[in-house]
PDB file of N, CA and C in Angstrom:
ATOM      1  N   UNK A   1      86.115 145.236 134.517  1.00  0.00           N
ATOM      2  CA  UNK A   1      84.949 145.967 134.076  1.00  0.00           C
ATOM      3  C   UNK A   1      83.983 145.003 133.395  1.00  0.00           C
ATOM      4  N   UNK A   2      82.620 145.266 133.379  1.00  0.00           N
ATOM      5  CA  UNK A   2      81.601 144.444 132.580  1.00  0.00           C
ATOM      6  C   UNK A   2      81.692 145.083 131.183  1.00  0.00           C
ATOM      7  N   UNK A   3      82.053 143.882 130.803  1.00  0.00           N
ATOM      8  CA  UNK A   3      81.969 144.304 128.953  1.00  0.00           C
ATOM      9  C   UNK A   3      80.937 144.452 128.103  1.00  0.00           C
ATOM     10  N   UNK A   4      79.653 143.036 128.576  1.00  0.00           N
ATOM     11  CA  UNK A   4      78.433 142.845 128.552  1.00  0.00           C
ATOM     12  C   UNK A   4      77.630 141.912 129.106  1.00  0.00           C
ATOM     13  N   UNK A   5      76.518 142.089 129.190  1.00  0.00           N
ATOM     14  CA  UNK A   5      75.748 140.632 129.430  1.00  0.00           C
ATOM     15  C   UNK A   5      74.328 140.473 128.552  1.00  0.00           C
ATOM     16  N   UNK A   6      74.167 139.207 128.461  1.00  0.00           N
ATOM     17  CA  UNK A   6      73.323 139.048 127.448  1.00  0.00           C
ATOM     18  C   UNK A   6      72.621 137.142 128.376  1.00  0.00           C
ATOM     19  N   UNK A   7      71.662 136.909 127.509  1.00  0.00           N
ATOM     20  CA  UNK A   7      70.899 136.090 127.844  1.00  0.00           C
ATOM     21  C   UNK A   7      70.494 134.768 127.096  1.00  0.00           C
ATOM     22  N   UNK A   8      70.758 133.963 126.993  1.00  0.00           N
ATOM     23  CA  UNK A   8      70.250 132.412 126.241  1.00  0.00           C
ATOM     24  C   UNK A   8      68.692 131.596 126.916  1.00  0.00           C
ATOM     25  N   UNK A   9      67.861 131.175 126.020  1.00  0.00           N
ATOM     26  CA  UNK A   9      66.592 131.078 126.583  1.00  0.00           C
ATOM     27  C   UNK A   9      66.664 129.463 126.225  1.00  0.00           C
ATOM     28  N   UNK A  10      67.102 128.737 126.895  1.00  0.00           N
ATOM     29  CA  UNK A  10      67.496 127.196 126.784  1.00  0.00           C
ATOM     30  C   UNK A  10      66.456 126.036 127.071  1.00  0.00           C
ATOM     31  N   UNK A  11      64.323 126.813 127.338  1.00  0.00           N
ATOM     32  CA  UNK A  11      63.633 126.345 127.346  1.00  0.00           C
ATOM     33  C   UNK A  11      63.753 125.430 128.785  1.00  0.00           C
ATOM     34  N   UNK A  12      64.489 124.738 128.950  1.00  0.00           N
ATOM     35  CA  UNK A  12      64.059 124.462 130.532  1.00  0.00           C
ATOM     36  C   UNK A  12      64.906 125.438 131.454  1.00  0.00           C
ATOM     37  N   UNK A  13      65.738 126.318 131.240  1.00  0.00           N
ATOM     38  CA  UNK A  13      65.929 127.655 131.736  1.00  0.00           C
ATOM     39  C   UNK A  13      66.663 128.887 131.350  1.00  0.00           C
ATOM     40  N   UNK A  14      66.555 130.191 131.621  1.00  0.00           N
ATOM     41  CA  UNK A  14      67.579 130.569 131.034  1.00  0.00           C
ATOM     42  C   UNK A  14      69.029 130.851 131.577  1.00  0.00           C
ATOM     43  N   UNK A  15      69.762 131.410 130.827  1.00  0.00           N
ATOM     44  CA  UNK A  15      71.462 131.022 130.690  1.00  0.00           C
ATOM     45  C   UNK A  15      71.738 132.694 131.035  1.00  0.00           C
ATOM     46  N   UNK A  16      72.170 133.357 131.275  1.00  0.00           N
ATOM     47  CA  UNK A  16      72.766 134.669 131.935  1.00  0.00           C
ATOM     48  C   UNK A  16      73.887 134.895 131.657  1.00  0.00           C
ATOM     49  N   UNK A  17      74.843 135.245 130.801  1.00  0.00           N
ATOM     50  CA  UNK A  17      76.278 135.370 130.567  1.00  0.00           C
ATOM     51  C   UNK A  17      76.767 136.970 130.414  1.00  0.00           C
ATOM     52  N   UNK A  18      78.010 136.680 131.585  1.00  0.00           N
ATOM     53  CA  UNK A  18      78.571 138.317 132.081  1.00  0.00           C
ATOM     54  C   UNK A  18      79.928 138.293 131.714  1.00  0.00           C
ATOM     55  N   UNK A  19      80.409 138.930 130.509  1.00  0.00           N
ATOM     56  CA  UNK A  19      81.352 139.177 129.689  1.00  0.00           C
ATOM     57  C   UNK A  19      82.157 140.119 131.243  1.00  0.00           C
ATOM     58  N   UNK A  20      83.258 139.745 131.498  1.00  0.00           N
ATOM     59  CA  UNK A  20      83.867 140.699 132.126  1.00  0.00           C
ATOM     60  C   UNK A  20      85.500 140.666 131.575  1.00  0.00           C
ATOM     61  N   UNK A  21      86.178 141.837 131.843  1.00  0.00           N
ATOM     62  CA  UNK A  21      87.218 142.304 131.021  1.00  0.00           C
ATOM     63  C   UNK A  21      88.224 142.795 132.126  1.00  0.00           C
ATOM     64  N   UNK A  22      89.538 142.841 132.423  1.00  0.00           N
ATOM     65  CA  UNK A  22      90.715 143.185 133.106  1.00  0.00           C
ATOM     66  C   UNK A  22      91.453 144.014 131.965  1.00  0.00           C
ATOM     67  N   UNK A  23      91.674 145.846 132.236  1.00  0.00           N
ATOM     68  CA  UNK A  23      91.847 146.486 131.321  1.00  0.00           C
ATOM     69  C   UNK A  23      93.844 145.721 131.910  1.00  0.00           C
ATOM     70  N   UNK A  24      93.766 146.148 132.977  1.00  0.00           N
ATOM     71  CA  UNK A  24      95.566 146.267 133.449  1.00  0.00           C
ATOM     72  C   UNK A  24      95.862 144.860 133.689  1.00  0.00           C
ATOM     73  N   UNK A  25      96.096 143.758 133.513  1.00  0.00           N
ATOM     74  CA  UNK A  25      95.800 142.553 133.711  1.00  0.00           C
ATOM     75  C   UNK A  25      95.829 141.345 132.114  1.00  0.00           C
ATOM     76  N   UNK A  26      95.291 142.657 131.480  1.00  0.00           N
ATOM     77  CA  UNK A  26      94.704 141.715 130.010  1.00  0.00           C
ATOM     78  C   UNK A  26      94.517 140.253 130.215  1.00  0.00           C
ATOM     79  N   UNK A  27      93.423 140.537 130.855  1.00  0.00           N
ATOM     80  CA  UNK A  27      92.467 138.674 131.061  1.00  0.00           C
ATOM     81  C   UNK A  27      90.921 139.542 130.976  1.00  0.00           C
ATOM     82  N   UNK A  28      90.213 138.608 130.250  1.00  0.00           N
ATOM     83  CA  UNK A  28      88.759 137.762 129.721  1.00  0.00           C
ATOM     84  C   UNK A  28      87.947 137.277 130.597  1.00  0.00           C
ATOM     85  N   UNK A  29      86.961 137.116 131.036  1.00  0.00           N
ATOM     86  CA  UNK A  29      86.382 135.932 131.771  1.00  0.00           C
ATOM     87  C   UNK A  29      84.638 135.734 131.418  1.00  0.00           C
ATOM     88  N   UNK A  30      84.236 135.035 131.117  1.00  0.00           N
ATOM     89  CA  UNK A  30      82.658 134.846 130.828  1.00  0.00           C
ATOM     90  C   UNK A  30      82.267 133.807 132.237  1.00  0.00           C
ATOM     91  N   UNK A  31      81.307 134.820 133.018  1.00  0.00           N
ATOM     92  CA  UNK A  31      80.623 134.150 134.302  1.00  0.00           C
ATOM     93  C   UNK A  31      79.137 133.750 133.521  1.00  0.00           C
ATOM     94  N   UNK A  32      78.877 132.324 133.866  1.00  0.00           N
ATOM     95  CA  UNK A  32      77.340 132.252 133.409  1.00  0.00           C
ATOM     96  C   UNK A  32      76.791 131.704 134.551  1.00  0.00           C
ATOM     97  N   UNK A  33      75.547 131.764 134.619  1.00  0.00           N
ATOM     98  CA  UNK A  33      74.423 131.295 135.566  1.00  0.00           C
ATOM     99  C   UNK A  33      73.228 131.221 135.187  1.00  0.00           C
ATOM    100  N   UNK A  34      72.154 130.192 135.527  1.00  0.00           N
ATOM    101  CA  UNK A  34      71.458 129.438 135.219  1.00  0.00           C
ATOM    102  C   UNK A  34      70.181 130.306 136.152  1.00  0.00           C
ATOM    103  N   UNK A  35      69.192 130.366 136.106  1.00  0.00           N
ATOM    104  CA  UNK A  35      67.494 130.603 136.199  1.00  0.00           C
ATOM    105  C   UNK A  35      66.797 129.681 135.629  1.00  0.00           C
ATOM    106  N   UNK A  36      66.109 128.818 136.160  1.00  0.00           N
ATOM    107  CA  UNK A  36      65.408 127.803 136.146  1.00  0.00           C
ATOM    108  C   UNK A  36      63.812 128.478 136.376  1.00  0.00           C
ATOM    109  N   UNK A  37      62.846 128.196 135.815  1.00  0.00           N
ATOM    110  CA  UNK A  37      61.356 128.544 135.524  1.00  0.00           C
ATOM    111  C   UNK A  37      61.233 129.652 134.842  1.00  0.00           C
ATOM    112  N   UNK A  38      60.110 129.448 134.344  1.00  0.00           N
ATOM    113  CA  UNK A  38      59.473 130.847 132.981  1.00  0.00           C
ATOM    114  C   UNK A  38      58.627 131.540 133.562  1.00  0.00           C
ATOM    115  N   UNK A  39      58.054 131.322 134.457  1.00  0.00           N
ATOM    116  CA  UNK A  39      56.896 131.923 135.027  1.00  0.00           C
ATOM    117  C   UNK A  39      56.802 133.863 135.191  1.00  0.00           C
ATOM    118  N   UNK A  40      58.327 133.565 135.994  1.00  0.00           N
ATOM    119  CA  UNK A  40      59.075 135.259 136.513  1.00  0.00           C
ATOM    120  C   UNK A  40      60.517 135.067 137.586  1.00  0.00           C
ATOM    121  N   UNK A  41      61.044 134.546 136.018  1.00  0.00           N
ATOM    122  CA  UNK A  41      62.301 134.688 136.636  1.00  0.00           C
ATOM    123  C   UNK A  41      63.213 135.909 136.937  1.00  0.00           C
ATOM    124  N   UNK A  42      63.544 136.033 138.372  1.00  0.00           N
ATOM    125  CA  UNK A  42      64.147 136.908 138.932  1.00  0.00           C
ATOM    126  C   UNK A  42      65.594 136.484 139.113  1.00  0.00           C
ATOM    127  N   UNK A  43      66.803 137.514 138.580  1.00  0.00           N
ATOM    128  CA  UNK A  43      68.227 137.904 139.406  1.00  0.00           C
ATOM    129  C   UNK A  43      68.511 138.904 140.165  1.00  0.00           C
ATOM    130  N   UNK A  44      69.863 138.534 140.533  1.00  0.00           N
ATOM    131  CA  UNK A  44      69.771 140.166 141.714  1.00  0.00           C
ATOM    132  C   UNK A  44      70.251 141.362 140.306  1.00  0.00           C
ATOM    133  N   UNK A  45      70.262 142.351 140.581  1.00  0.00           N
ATOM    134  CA  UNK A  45      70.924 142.510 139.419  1.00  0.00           C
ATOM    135  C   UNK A  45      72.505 143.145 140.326  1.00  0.00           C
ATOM    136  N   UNK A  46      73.385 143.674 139.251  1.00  0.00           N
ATOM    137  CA  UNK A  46      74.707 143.633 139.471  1.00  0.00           C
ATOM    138  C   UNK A  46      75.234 145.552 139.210  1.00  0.00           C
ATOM    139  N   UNK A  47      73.861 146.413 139.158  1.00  0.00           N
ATOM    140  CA  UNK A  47      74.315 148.018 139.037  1.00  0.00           C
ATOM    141  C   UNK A  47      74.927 148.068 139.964  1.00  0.00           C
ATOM    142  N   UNK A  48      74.714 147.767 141.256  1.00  0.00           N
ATOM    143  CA  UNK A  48      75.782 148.646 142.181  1.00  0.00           C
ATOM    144  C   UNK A  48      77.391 148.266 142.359  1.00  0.00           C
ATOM    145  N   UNK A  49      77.659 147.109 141.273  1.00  0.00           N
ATOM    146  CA  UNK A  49      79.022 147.042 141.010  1.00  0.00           C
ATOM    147  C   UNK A  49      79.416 147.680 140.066  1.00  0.00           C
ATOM    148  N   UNK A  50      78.502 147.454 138.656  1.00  0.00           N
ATOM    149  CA  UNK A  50      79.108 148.098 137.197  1.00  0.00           C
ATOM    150  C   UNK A  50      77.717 148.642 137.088  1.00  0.00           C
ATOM    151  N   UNK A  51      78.087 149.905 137.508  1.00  0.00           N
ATOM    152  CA  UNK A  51      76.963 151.299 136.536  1.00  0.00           C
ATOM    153  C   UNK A  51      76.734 150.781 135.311  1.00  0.00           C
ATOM    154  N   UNK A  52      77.577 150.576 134.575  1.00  0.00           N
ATOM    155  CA  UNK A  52      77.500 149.968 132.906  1.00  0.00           C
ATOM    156  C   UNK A  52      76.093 149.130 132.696  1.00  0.00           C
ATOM    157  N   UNK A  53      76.129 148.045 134.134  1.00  0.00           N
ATOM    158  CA  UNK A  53      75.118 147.121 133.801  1.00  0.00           C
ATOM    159  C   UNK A  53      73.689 147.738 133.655  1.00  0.00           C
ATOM    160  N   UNK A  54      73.422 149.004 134.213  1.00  0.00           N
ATOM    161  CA  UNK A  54      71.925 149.413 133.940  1.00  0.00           C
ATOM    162  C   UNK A  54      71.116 149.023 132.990  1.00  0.00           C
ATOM    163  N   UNK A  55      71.445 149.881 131.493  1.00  0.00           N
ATOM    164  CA  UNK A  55      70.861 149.403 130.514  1.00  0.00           C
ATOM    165  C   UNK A  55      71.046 148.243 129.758  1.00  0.00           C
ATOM    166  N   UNK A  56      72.034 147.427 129.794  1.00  0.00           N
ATOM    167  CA  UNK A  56      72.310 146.012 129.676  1.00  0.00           C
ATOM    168  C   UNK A  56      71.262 145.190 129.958  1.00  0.00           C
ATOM    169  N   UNK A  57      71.058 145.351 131.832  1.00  0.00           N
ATOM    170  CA  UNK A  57      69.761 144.518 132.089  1.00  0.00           C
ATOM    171  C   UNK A  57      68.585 145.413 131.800  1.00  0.00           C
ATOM    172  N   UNK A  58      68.181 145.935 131.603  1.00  0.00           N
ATOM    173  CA  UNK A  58      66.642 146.780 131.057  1.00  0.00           C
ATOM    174  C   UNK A  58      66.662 145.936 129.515  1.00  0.00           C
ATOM    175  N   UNK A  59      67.804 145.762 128.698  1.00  0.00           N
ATOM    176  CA  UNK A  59      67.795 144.996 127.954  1.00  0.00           C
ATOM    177  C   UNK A  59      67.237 143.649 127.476  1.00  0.00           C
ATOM    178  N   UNK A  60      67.869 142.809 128.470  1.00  0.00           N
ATOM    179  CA  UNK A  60      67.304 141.990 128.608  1.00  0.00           C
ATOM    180  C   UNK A  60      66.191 141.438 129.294  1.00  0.00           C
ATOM    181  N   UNK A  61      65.766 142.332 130.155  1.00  0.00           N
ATOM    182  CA  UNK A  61      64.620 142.028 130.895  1.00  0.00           C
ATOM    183  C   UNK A  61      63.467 142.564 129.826  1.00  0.00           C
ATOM    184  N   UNK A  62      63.514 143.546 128.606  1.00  0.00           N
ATOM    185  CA  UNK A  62      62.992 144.163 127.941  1.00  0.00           C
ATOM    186  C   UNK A  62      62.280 142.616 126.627  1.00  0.00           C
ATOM    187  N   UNK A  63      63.766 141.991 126.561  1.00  0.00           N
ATOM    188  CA  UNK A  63      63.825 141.106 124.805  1.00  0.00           C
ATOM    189  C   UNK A  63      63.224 139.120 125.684  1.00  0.00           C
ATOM    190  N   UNK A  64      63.851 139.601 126.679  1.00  0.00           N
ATOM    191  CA  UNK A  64      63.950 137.883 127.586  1.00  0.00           C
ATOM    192  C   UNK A  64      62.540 137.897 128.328  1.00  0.00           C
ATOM    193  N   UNK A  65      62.156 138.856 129.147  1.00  0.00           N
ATOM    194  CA  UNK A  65      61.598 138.707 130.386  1.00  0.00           C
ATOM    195  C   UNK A  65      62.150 138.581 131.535  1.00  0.00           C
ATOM    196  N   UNK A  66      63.751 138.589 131.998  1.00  0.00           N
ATOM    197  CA  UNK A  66      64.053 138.199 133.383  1.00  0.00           C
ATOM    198  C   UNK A  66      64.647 139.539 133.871  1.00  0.00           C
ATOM    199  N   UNK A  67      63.860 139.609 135.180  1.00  0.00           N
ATOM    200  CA  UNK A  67      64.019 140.649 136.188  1.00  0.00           C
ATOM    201  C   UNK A  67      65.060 140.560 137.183  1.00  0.00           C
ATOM    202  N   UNK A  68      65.709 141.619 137.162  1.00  0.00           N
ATOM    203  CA  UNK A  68      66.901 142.112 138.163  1.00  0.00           C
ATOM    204  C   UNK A  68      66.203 143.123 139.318  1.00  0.00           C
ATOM    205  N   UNK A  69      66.190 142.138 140.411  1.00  0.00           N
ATOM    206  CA  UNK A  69      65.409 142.384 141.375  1.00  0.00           C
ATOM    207  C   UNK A  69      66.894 143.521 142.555  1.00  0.00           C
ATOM    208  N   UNK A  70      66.437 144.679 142.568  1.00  0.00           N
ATOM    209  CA  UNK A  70      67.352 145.881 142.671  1.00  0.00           C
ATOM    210  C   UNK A  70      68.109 147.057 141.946  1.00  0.00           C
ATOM    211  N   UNK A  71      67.472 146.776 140.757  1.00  0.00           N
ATOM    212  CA  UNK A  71      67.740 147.219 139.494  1.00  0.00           C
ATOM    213  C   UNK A  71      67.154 148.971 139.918  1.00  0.00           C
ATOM    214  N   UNK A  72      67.471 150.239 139.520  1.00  0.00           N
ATOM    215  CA  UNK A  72      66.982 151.504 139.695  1.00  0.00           C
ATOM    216  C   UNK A  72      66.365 152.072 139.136  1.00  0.00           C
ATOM    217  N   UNK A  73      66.114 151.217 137.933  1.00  0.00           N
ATOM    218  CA  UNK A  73      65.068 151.799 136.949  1.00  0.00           C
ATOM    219  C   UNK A  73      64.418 150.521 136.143  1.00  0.00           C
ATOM    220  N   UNK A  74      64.005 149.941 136.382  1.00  0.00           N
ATOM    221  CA  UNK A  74      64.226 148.506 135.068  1.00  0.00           C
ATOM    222  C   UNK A  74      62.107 148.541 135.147  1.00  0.00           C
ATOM    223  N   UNK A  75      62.714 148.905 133.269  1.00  0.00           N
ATOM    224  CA  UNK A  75      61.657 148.962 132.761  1.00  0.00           C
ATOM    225  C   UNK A  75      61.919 148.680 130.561  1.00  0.00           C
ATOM    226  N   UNK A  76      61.041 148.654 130.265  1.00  0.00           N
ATOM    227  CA  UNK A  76      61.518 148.628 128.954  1.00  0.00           C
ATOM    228  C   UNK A  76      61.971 149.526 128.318  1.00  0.00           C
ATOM    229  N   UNK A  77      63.192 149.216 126.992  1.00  0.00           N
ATOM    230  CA  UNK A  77      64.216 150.215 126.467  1.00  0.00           C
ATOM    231  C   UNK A  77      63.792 150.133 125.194  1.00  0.00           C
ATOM    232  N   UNK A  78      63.891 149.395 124.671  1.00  0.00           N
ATOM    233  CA  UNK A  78      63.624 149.060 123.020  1.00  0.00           C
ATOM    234  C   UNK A  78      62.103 148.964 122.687  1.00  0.00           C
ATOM    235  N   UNK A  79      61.191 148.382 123.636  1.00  0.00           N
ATOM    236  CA  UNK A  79      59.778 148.181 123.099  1.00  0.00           C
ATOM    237  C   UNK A  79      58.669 149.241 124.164  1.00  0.00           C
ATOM    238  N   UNK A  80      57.620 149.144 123.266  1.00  0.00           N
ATOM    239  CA  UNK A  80      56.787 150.279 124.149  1.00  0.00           C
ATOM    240  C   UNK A  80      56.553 149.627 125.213  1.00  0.00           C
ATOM    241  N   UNK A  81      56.116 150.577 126.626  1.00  0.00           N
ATOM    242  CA  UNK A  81      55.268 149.696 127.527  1.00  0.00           C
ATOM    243  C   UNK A  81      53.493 149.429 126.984  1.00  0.00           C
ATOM    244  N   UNK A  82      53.904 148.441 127.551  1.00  0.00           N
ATOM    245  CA  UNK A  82      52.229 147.328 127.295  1.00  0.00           C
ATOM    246  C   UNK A  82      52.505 146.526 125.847  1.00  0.00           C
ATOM    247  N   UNK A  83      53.832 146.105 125.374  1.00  0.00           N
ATOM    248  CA  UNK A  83      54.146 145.386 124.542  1.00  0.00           C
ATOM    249  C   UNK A  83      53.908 143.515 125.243  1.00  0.00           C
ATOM    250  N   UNK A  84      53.074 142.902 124.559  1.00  0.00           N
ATOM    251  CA  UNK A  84      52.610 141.784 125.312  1.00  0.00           C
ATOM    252  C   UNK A  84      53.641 140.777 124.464  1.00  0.00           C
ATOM    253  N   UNK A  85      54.574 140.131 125.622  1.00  0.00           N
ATOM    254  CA  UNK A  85      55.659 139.439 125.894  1.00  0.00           C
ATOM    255  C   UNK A  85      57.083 140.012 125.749  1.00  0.00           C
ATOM    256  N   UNK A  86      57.825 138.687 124.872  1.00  0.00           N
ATOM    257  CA  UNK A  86      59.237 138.406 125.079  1.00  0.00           C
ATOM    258  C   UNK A  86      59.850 138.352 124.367  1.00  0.00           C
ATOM    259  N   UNK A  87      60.203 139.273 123.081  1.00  0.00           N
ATOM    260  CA  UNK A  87      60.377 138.729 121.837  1.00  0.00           C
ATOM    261  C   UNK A  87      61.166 137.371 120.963  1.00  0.00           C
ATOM    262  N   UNK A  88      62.419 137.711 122.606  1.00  0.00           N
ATOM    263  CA  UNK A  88      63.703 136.567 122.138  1.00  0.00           C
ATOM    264  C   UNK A  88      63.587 135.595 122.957  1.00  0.00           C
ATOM    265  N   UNK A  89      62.231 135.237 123.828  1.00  0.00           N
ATOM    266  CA  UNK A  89      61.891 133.767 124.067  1.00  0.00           C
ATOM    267  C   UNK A  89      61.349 132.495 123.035  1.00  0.00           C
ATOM    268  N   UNK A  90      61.817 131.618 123.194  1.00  0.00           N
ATOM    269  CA  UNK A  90      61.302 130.412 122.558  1.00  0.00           C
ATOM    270  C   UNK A  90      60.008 130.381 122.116  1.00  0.00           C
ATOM    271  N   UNK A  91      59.294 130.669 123.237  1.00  0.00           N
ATOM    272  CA  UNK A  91      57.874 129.972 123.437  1.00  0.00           C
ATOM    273  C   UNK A  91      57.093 131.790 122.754  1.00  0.00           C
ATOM    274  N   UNK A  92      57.793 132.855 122.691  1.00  0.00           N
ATOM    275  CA  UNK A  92      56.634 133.909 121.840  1.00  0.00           C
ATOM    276  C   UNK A  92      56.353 133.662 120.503  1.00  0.00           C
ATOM    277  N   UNK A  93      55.416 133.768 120.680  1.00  0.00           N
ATOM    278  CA  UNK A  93      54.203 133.810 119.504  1.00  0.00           C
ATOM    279  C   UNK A  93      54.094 135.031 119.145  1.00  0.00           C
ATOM    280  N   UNK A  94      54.289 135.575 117.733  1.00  0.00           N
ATOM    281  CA  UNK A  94      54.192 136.492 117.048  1.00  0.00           C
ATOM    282  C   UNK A  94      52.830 136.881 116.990  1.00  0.00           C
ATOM    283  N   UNK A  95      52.000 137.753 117.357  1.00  0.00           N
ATOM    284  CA  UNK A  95      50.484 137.656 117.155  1.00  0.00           C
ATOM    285  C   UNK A  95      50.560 137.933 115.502  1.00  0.00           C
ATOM    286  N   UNK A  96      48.887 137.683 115.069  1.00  0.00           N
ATOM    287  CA  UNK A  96      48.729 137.458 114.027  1.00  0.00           C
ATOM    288  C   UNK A  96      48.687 139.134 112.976  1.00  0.00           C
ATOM    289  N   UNK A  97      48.740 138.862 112.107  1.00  0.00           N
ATOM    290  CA  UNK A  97      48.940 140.564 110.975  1.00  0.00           C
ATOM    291  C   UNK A  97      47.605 141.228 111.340  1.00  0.00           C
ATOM    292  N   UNK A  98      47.497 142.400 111.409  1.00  0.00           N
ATOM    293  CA  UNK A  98      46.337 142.933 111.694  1.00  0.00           C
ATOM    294  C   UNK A  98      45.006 142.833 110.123  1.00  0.00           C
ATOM    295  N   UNK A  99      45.816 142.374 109.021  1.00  0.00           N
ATOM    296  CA  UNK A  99      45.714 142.492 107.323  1.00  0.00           C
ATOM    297  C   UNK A  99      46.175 141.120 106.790  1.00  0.00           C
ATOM    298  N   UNK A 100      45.632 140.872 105.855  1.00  0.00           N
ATOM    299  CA  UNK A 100      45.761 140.097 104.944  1.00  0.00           C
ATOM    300  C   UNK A 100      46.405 140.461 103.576  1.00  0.00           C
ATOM    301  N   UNK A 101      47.407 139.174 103.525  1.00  0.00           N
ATOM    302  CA  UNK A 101      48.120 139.742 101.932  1.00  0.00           C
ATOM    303  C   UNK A 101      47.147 139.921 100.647  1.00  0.00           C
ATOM    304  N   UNK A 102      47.942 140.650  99.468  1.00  0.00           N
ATOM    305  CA  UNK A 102      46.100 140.434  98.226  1.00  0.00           C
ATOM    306  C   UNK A 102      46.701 139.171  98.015  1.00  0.00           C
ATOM    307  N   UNK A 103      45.937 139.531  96.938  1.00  0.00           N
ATOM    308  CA  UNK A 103      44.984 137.734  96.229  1.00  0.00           C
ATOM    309  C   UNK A 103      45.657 137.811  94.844  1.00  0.00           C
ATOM    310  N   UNK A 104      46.006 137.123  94.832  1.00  0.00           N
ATOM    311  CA  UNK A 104      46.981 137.571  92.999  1.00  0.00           C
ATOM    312  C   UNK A 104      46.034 137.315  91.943  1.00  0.00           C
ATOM    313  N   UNK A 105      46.123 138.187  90.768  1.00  0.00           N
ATOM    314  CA  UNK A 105      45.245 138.224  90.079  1.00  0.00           C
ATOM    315  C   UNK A 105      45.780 138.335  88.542  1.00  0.00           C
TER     316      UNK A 105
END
């Protein structure tokens, strides 16, 4: 079964790691794989093996930017749509406060 997957943003690419689990078996295994460019990086994604993975990758395609190209719904989970970027990439830039702190007095 997929236990989880989650994402590392390693600046010259990112890192993809798929926690998988053997309930009858009791064995572990972490599969990783590599995506190379920032531009729009695409995977296949992996729902039609583990249902589980749905919101996993909406996850990360949500915090990372990388798209699971076959995915049945993949759209953002945690942030609104029209949220401009990536939060848990390297390279986002926090835009600036809409306000200024006071002035101590």
């Amino acid at each position: 079964m997929l236990s989880a997957i989650t994402a590392v943003d390693y600046v010259e690419y990112f890192e993809l790691i798929y926690h998988l689990t053997s309930i009858s078996r009791n064995y572990s295994a972490a599969l990783k794989t590599r995506r190379y460019g920032r531009d729009d990086p695409i995977v296949p994604s992996v729902t039609s093996v583990w249902k589980g993975a749905e919101m996993q990758e909406r996850e990360v395609y949500d915090l990372m930017g990388i798209r699971f190209s076959g995915h049945p719904n993949l759209r953002r989970i945690l942030l609104w749509e029209g949220f401009n970027g990536y939060p848990l990439r390297r390279d986002y830039l926090e835009p600036p406060l809409p306000y200024t702190w006071p002035q101590g007095g």
